[in-house]
C-alpha atoms as a PDB file:
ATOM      1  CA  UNK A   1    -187.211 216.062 128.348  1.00  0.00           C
ATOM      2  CA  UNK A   2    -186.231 217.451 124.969  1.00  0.00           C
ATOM      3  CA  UNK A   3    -182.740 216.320 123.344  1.00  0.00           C
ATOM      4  CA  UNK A   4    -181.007 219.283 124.038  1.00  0.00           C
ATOM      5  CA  UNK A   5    -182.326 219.273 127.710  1.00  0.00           C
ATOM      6  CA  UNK A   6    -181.157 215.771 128.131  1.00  0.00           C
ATOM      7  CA  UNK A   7    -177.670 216.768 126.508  1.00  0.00           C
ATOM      8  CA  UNK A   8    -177.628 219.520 128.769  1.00  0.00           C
ATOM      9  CA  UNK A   9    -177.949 217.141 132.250  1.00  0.00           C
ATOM     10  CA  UNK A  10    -176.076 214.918 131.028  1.00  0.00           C
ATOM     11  CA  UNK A  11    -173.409 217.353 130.356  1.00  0.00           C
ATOM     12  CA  UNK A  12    -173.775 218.860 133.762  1.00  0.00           C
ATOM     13  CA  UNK A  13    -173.455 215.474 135.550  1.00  0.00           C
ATOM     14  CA  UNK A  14    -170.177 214.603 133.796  1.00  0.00           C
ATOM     15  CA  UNK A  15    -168.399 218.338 134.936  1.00  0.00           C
ATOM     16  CA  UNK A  16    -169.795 217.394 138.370  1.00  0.00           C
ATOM     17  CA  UNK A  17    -168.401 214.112 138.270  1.00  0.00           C
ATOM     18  CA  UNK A  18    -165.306 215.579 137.000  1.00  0.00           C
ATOM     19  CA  UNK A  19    -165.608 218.334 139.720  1.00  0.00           C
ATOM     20  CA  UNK A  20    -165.695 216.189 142.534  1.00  0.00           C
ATOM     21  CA  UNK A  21    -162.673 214.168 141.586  1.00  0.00           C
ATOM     22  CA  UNK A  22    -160.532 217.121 141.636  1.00  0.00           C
ATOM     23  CA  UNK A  23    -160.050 216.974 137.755  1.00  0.00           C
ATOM     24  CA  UNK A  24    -159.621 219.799 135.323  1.00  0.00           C
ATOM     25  CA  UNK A  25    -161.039 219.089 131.527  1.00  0.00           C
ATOM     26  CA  UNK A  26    -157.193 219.120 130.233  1.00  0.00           C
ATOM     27  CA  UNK A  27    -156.224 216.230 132.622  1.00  0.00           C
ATOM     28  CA  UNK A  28    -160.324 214.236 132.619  1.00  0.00           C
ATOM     29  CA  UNK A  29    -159.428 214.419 128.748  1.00  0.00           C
ATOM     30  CA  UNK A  30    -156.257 213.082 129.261  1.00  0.00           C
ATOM     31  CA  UNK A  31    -157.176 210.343 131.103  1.00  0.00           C
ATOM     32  CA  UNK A  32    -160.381 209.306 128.874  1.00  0.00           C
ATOM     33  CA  UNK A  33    -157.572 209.456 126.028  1.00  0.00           C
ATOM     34  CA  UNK A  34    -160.050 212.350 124.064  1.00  0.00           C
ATOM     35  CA  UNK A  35    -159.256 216.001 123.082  1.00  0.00           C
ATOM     36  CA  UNK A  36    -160.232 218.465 125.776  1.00  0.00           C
ATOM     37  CA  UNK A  37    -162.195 220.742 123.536  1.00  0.00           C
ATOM     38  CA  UNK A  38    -164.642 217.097 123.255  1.00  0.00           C
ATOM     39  CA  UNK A  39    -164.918 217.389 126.848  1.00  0.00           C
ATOM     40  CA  UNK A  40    -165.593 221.000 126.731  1.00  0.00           C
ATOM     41  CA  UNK A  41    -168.861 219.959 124.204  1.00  0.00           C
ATOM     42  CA  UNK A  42    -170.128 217.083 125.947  1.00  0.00           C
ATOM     43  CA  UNK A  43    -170.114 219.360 129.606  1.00  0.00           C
ATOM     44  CA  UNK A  44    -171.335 221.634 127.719  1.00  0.00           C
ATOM     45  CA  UNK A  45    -174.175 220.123 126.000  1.00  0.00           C
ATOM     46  CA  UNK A  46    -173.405 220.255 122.763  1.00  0.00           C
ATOM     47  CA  UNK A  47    -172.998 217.336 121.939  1.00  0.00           C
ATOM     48  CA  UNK A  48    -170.806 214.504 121.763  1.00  0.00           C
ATOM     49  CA  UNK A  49    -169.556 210.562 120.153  1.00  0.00           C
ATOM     50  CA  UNK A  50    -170.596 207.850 122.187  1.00  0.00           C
ATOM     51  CA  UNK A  51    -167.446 207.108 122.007  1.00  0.00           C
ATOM     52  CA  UNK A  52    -166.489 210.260 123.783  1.00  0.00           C
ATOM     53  CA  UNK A  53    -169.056 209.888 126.277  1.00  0.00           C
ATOM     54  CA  UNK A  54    -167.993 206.321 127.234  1.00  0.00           C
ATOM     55  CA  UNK A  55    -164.587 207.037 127.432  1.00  0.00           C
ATOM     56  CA  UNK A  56    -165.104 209.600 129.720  1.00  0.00           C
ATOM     57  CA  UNK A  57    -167.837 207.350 131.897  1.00  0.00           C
ATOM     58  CA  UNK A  58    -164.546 204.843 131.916  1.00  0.00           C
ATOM     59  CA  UNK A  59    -161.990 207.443 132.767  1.00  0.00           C
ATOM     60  CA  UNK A  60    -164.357 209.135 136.108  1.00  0.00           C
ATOM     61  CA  UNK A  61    -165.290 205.825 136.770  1.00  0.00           C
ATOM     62  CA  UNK A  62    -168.683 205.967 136.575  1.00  0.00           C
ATOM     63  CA  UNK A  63    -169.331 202.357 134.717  1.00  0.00           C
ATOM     64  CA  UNK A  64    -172.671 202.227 136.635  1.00  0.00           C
ATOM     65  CA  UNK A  65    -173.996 205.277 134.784  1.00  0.00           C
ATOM     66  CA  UNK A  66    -173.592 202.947 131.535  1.00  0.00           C
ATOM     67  CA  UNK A  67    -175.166 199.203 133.417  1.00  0.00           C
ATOM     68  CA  UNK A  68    -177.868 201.464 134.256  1.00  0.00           C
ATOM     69  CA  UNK A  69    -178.562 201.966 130.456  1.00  0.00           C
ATOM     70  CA  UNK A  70    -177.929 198.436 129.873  1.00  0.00           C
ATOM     71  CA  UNK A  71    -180.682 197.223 132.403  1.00  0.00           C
ATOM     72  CA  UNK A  72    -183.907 195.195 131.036  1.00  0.00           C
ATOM     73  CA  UNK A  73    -182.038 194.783 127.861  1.00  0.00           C
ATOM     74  CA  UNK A  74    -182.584 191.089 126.970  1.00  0.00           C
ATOM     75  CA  UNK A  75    -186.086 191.124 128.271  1.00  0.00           C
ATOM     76  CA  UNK A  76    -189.155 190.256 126.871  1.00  0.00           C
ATOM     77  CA  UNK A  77    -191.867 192.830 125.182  1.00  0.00           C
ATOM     78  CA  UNK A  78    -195.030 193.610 126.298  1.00  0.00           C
ATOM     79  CA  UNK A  79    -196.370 191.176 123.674  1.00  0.00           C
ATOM     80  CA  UNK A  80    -193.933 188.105 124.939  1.00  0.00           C
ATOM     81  CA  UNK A  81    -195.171 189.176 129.042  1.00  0.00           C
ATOM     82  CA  UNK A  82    -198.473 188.720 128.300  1.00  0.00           C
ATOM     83  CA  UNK A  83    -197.990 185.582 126.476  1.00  0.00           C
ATOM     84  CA  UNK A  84    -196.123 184.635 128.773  1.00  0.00           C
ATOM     85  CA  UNK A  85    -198.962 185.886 131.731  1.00  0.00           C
ATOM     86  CA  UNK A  86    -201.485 183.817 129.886  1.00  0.00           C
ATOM     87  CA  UNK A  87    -199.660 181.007 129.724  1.00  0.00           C
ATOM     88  CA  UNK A  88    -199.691 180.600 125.986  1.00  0.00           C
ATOM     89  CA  UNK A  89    -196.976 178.460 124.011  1.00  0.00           C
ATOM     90  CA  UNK A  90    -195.233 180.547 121.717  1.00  0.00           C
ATOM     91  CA  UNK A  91    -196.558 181.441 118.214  1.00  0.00           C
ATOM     92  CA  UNK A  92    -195.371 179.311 115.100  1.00  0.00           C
ATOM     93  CA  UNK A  93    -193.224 180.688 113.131  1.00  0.00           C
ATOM     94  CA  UNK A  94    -193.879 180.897 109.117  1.00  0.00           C
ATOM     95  CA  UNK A  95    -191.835 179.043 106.811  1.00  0.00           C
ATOM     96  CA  UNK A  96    -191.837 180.470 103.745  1.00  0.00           C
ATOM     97  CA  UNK A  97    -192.805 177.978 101.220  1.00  0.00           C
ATOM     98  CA  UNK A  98    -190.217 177.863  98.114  1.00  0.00           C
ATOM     99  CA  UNK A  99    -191.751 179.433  94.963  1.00  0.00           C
ATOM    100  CA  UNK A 100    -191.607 176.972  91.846  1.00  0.00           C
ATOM    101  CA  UNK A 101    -191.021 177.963  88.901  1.00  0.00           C
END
């Protein structure tokens, strides 16, 4: 997906969310303590702050729409598995040596 597509879904799944709560944008903005016209933007697409975005998440209470973000965060690369698979130690790491003058 392009930017603007994902902007786009995510902007639709918000107004749904919002929809199915029974909310209008002037009270969902209310609640998420943003202005409704940056409510208006992010359903719409056009972009949005994280911030905004988050405190809207909060307000429809949709937290798991941000742990699902935050999952495998923490985890090893695909360098560290494979150490890890071949059941390497870890690499040294360099010290620099001090220059003298």
């Amino acid at each position: 997906m392009t930017d603007d597509e994902w902007l786009a879904s995510l902007g639709q799944s918000i107004r749904e969310a919002r929809i199915d709560r029974l909310l209008d944008q002037v009270t969902l903005a209310r609640l998420a303590d943003i202005a409704p016209r940056s409510l208006g933007n992010l359903e719409a697409g056009r972009g949005s702050s994280l911030t905004t975005l988050i405190k809207t998440v909060r307000a429809l209470d949709r937290e798991d729409w941000l742990e699902a973000l935050d999952e495998g965060v923490g985890e090893p690369g695909p360098m560290e598995r494979l150490r890890i698979a071949q059941n390497r130690p870890p690499r040294p790491q360099r010290v620099p040596r001090s220059r003298k003058p």
